[in-house]
N, C-alpha and C. Protein backbone atom coordinates (compact mmCIF):
# COMPACT_ATOMS: atom_id res chain seq x y z
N UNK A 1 116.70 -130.15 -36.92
CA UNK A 1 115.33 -130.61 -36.94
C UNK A 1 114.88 -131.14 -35.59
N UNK A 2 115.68 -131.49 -34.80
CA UNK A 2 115.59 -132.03 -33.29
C UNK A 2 114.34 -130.94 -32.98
N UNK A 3 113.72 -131.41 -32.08
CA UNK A 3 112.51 -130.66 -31.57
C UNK A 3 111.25 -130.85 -32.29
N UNK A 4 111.03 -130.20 -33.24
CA UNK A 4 109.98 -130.20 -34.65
C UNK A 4 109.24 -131.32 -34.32
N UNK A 5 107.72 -131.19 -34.29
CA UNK A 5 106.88 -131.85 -34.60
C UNK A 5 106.99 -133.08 -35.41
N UNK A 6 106.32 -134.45 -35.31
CA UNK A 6 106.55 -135.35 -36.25
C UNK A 6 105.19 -134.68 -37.29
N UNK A 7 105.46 -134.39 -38.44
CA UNK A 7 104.50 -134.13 -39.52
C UNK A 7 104.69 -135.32 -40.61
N UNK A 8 103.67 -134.89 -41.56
CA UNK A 8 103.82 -135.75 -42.42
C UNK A 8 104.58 -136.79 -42.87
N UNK A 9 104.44 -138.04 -42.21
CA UNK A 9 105.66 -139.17 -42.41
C UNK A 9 105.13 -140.37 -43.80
N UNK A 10 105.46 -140.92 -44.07
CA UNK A 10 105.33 -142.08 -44.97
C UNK A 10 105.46 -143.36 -44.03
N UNK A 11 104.70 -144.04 -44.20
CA UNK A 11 105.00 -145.61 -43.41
C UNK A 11 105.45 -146.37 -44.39
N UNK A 12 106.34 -147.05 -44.14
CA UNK A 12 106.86 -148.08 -45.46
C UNK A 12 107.27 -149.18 -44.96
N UNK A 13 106.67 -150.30 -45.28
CA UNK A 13 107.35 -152.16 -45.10
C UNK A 13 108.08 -152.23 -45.56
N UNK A 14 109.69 -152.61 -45.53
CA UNK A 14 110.93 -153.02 -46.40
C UNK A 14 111.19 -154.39 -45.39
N UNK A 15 112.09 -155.20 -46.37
CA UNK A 15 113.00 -156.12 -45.28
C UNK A 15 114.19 -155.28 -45.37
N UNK A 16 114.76 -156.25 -43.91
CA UNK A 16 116.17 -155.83 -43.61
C UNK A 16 117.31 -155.68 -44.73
N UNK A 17 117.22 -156.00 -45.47
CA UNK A 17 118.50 -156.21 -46.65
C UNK A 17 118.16 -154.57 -47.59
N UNK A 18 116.75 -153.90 -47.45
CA UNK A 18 116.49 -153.15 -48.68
C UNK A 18 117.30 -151.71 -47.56
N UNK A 19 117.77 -151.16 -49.22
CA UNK A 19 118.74 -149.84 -48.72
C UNK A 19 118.29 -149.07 -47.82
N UNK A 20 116.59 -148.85 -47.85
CA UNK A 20 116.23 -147.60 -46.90
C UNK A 20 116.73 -148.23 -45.70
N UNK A 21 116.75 -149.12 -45.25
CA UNK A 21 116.91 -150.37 -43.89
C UNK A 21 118.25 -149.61 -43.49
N UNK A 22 119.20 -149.61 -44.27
CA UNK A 22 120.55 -149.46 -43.94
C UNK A 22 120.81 -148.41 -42.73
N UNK A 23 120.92 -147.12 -42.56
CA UNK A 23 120.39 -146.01 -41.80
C UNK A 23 120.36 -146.74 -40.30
N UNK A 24 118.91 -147.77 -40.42
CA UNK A 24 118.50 -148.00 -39.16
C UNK A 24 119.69 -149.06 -38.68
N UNK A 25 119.73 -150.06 -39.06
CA UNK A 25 120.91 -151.19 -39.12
C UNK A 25 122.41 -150.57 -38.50
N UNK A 26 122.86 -149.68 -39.53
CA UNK A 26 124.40 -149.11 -38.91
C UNK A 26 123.81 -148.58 -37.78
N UNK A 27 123.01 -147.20 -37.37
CA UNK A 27 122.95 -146.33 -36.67
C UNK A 27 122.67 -146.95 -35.09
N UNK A 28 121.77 -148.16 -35.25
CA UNK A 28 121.16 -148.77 -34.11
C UNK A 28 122.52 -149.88 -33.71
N UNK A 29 123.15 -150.34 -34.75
CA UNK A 29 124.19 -150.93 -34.06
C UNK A 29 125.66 -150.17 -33.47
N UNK A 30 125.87 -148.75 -34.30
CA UNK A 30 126.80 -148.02 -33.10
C UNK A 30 125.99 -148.04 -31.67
N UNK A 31 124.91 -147.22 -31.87
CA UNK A 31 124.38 -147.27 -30.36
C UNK A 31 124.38 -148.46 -29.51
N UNK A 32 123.96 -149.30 -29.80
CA UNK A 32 124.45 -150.85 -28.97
C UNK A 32 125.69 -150.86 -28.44
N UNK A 33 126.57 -150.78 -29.54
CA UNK A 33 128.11 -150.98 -29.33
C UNK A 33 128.54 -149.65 -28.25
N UNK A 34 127.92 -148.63 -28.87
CA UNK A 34 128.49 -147.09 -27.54
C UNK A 34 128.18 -147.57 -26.05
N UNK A 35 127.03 -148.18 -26.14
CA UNK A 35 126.27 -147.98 -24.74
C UNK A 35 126.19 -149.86 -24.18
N UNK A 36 126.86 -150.69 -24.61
CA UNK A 36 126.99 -151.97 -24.32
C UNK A 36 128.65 -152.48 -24.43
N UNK A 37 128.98 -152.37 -25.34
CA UNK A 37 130.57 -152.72 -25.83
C UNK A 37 130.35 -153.53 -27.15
N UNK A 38 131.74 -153.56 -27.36
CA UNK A 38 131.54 -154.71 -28.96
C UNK A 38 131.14 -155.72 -28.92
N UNK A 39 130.40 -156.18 -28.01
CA UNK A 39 129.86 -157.66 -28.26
C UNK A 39 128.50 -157.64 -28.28
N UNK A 40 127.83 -155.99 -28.23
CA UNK A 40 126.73 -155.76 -28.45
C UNK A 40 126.37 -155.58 -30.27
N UNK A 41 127.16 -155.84 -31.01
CA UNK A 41 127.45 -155.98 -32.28
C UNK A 41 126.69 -157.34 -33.02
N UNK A 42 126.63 -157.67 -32.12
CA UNK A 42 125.93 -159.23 -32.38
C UNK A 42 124.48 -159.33 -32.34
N UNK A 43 123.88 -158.48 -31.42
CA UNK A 43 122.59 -158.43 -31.26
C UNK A 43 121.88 -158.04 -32.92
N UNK A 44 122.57 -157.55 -33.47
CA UNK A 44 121.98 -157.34 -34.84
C UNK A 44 121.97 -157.77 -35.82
N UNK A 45 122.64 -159.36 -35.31
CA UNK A 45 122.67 -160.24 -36.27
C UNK A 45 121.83 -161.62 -36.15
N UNK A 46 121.83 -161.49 -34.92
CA UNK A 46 120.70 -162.30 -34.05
C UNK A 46 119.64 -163.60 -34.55
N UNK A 47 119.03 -162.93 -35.34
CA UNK A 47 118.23 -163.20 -36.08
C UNK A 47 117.84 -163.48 -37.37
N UNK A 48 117.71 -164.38 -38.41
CA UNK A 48 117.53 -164.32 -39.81
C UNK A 48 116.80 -163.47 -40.43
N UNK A 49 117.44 -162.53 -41.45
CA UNK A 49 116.61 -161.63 -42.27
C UNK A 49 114.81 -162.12 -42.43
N UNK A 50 114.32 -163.09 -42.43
CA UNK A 50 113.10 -163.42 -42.83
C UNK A 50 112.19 -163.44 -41.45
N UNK A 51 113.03 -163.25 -40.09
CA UNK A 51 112.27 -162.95 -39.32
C UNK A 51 111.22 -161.57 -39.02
N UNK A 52 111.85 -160.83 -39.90
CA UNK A 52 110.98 -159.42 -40.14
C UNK A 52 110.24 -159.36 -41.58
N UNK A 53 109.63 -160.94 -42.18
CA UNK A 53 108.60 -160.63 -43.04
C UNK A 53 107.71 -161.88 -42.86
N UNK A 54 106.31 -160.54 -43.75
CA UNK A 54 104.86 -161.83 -43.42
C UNK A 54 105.24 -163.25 -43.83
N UNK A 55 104.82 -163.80 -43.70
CA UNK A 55 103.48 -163.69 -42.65
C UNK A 55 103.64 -163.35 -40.72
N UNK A 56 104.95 -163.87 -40.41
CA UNK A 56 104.92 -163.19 -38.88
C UNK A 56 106.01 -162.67 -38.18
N UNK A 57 106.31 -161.59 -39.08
CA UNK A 57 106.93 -160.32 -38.77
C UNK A 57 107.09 -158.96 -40.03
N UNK A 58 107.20 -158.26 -39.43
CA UNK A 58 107.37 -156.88 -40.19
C UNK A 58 108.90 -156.12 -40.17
N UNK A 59 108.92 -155.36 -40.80
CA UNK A 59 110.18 -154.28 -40.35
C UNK A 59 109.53 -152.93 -41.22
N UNK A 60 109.19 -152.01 -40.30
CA UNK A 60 108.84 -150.83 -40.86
C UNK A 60 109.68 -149.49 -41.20
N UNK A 61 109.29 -148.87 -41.63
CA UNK A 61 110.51 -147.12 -42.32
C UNK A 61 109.05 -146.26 -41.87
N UNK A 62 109.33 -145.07 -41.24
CA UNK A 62 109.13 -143.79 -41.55
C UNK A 62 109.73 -142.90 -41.97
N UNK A 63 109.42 -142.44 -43.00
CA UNK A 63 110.29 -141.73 -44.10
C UNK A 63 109.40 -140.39 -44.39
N UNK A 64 110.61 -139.25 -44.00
CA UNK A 64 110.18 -138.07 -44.26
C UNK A 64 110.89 -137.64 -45.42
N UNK A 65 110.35 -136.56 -46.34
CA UNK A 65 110.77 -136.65 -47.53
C UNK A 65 111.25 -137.77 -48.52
N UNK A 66 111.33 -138.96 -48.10
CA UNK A 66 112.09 -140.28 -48.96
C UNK A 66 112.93 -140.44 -48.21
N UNK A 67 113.42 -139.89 -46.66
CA UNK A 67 114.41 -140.68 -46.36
C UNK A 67 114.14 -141.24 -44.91
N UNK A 68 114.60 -142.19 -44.21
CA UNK A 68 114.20 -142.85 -43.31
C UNK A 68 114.76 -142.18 -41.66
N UNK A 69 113.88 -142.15 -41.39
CA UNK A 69 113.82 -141.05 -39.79
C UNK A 69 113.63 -142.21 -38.57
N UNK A 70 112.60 -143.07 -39.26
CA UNK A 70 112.87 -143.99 -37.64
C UNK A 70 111.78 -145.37 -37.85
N UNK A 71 112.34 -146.19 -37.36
CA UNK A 71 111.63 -147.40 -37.50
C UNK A 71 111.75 -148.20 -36.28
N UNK A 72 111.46 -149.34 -36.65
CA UNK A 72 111.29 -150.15 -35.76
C UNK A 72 110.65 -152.16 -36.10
N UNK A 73 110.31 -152.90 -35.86
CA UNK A 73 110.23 -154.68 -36.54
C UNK A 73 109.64 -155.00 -35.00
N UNK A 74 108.69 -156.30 -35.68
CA UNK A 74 108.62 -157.36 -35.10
C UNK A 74 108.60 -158.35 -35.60
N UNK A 75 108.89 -159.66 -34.73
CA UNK A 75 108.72 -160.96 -34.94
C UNK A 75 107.77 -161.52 -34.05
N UNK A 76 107.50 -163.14 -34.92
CA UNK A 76 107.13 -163.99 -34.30
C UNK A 76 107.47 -164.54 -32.79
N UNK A 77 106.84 -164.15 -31.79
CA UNK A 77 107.69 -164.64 -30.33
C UNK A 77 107.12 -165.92 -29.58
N UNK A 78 105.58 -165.85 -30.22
CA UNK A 78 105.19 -167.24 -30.10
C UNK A 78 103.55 -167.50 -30.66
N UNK A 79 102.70 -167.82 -30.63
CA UNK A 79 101.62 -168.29 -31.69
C UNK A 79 100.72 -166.86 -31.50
N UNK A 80 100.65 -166.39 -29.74
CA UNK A 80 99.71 -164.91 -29.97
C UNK A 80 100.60 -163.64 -29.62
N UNK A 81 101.99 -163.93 -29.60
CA UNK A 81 102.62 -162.92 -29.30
C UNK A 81 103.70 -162.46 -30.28
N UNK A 82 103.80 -161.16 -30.52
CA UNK A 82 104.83 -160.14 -31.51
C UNK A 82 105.96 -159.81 -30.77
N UNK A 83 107.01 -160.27 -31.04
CA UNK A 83 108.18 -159.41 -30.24
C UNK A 83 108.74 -158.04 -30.84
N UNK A 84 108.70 -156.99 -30.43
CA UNK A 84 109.15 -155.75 -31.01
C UNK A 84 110.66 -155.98 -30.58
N UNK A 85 111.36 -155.36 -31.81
CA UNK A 85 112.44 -155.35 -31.66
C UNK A 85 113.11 -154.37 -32.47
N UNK A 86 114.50 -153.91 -32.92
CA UNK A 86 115.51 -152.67 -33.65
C UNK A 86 114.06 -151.47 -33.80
N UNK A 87 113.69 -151.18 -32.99
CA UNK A 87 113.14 -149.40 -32.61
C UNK A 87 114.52 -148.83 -32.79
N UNK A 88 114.47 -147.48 -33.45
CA UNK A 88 115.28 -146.46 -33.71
C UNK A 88 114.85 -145.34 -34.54
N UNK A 89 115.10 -144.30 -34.12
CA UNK A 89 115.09 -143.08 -34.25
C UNK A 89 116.12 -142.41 -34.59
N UNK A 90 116.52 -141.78 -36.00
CA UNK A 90 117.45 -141.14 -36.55
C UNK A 90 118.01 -139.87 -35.55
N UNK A 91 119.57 -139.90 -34.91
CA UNK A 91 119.71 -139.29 -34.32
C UNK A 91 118.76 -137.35 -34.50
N UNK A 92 119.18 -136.92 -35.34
CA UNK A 92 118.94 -135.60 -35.81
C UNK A 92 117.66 -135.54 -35.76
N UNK A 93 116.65 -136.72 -35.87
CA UNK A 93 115.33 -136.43 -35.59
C UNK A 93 114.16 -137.02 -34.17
N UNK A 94 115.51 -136.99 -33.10
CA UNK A 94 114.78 -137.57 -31.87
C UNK A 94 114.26 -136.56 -31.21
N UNK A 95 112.95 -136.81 -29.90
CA UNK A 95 112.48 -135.53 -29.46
C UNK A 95 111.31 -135.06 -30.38
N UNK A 96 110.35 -136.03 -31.33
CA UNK A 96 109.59 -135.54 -32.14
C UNK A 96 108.48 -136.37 -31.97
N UNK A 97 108.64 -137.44 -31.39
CA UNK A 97 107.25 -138.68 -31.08
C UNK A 97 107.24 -139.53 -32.13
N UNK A 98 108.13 -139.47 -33.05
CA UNK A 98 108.56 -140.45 -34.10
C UNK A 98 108.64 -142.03 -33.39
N UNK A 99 108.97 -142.31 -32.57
CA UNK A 99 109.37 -143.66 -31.46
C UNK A 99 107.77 -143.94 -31.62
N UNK A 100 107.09 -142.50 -30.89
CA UNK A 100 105.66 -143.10 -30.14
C UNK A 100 104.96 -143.69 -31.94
N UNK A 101 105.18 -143.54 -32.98
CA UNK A 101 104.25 -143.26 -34.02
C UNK A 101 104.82 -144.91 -34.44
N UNK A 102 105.89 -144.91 -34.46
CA UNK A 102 106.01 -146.74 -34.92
C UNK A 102 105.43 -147.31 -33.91
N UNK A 103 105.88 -147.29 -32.70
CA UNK A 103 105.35 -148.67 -31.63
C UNK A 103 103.82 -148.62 -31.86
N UNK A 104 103.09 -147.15 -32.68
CA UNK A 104 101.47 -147.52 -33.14
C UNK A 104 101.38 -148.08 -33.97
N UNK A 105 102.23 -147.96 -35.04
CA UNK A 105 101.93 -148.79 -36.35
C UNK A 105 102.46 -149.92 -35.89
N UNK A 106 103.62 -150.52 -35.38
CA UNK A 106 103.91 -151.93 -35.06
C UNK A 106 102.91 -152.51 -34.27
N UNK A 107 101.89 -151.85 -33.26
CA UNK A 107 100.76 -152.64 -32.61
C UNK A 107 99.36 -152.99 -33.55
N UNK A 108 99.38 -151.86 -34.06
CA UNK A 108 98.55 -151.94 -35.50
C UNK A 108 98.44 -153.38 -36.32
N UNK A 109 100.04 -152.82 -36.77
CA UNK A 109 100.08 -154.40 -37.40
C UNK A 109 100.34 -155.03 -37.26
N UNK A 110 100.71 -155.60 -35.81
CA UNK A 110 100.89 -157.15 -35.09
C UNK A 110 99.35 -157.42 -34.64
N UNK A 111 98.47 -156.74 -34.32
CA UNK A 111 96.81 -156.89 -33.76
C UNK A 111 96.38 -157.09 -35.40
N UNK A 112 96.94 -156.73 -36.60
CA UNK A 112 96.43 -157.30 -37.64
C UNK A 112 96.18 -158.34 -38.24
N UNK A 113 97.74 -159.12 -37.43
CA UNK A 113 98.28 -159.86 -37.93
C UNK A 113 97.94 -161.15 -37.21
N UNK A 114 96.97 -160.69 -36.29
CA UNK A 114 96.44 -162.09 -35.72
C UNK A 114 97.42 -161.95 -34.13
N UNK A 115 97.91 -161.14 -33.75
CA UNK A 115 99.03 -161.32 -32.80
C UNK A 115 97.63 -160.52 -31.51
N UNK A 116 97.85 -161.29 -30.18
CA UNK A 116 96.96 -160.57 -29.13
C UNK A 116 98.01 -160.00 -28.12
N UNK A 117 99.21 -160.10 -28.15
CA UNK A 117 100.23 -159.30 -27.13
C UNK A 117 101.52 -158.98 -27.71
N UNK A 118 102.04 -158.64 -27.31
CA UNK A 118 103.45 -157.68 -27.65
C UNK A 118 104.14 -158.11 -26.19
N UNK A 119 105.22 -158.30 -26.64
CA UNK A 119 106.91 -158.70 -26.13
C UNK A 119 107.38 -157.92 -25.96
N UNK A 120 108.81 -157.08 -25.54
CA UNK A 120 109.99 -156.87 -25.87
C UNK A 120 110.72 -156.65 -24.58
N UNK A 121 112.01 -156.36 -24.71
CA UNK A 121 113.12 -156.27 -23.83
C UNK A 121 113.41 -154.97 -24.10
N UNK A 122 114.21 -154.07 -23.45
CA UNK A 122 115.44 -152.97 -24.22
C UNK A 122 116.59 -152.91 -22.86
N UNK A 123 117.30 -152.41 -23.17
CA UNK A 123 118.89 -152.63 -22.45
C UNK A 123 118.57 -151.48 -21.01
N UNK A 124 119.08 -152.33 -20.27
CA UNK A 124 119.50 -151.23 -19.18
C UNK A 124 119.82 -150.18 -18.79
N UNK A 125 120.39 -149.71 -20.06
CA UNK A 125 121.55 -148.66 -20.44
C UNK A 125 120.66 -148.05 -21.67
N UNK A 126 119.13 -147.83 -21.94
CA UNK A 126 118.45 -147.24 -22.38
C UNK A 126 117.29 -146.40 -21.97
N UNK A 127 117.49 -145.69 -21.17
CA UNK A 127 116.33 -145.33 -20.15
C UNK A 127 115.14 -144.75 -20.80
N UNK A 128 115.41 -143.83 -21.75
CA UNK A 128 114.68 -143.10 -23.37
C UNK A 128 113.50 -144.53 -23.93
N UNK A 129 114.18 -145.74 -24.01
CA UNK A 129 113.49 -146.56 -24.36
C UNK A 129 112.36 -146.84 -23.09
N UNK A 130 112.50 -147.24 -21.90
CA UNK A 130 111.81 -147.62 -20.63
C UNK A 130 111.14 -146.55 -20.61
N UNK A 131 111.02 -145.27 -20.95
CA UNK A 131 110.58 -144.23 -20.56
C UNK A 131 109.62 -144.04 -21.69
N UNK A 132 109.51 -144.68 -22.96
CA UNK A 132 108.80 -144.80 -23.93
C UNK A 132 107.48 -145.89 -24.00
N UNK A 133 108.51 -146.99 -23.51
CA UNK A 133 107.50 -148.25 -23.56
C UNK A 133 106.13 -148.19 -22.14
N UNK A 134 107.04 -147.23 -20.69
CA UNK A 134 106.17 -146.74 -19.91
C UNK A 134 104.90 -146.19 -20.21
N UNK A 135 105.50 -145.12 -20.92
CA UNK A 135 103.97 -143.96 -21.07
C UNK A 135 103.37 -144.70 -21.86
N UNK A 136 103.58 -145.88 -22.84
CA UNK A 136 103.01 -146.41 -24.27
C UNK A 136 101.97 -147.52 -23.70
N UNK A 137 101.86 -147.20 -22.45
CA UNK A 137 100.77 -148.25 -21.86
C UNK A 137 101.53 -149.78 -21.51
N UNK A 138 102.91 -150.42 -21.82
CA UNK A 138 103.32 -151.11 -21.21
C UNK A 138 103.45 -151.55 -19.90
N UNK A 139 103.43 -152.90 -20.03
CA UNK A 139 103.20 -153.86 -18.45
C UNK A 139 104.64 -153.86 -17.97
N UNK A 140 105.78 -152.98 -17.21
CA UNK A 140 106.89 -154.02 -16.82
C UNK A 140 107.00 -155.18 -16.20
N UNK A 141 107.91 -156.37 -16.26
CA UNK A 141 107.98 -157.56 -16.29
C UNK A 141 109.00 -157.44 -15.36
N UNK A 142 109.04 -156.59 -14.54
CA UNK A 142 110.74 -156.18 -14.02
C UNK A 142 109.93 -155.24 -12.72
N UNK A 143 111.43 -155.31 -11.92
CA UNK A 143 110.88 -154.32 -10.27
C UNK A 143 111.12 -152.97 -11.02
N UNK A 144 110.59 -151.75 -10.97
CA UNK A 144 110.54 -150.67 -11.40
C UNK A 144 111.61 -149.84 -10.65
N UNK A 145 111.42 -150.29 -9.50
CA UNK A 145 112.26 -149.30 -8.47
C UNK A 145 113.98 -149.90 -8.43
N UNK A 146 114.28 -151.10 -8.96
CA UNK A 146 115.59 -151.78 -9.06
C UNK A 146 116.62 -150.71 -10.07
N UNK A 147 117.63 -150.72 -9.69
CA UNK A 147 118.43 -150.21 -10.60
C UNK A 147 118.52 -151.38 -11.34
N UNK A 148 118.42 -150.37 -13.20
CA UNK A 148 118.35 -151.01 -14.10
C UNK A 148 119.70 -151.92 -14.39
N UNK A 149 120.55 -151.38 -14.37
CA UNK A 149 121.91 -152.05 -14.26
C UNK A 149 122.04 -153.62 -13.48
N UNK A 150 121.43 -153.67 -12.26
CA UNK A 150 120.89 -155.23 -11.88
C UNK A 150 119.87 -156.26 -12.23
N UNK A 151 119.10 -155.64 -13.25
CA UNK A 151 117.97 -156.17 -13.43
C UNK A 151 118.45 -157.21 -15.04
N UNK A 152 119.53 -156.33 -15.53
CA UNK A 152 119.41 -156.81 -17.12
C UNK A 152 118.58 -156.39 -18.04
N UNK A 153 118.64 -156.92 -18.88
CA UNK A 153 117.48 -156.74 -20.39
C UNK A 153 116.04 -156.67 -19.41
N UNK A 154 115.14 -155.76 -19.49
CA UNK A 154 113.96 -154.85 -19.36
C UNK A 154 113.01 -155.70 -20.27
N UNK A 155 112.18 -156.93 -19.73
CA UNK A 155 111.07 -157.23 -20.11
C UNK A 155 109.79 -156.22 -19.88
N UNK A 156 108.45 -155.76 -20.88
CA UNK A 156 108.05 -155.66 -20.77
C UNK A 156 106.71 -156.41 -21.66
N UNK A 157 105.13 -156.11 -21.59
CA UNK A 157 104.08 -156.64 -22.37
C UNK A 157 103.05 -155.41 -22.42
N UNK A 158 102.57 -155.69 -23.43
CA UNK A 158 101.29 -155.13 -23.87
C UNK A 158 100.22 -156.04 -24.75
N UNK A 159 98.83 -156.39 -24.02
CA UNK A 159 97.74 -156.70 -24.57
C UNK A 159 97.54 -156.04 -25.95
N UNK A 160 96.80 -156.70 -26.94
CA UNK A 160 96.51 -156.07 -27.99
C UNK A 160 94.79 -156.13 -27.89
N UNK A 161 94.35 -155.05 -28.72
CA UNK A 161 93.26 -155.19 -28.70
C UNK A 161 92.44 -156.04 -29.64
């Protein structure tokens, strides 16, 4: 399916604990762990389950046929700002703009939600991500021209409308 158009998806709110979640949870924490080491294992625990529900945060599913292809959450980061955070894209279905279609619905519904900017970080060792949050109209918070490897975790922002 790699390649293929994103068509007809389902948007779905779950918290972290509900099964469709699972998928994103394992899959996003090998990748941490491949591309960080085992102590990147932690990053996915980070946080209390209730940080990804209303009133100020989300955790979303796109689900093709009923099953979950790629998501992505935010939280509360401070009174007008959403931090985006666990973006992922089901290996077998990357290369489709699935990434670009959550970070719309997550701006969607953080500008819904009363939120006027967007947060996030992504790893050094994710260039797919920097290369996403770039074209997605993001501010980097970081020297562009630095190798990422010196810079650390990749702040960037986006205004909401």
């Amino acid at each position: 399916m790699s390649g293929a158009p994103a068509l007809d998806v389902e948007v779905r709110r779950v918290g972290i604990d509900d099964p469709l979640a699972e998928p994103l949870v394992r899959e996003l924490t090998e990748e941490y762990v491949r591309r960080y080491g085992p102590e990147a294992h932690e990053e996915m625990t980070r946080y209390p389950a209730d940080s990804w529900t209303a009133p100020h945060g989300l955790l979303l599913l796109l689900l093709e046929d009923g099953e979950p292809v790629a998501g992505g959450a935010y939280r509360r980061y401070d009174e007008r700002t959403a931090e985006v955070k666990r973006m992922w894209t089901a290996s077998a279905h990357r290369r489709r703009g699935l990434a670009r279609r959550v970070l719309a619905e997550l701006e969607r519904a953080a500008a819904g939600a009363g939120y006027r900017r967007i947060f996030l970080t992504t790893g050094p060792r994710q260039p797919e991500a920097r290369g996403l949050y770039l074209a997605g109209g993001y501010t980097p918070l970081f020297d562009v021209d630095a190798d990422p490897l010196t810079v650390g975790p990749l702040p960037f922002e986006k205004d909401l409308p």
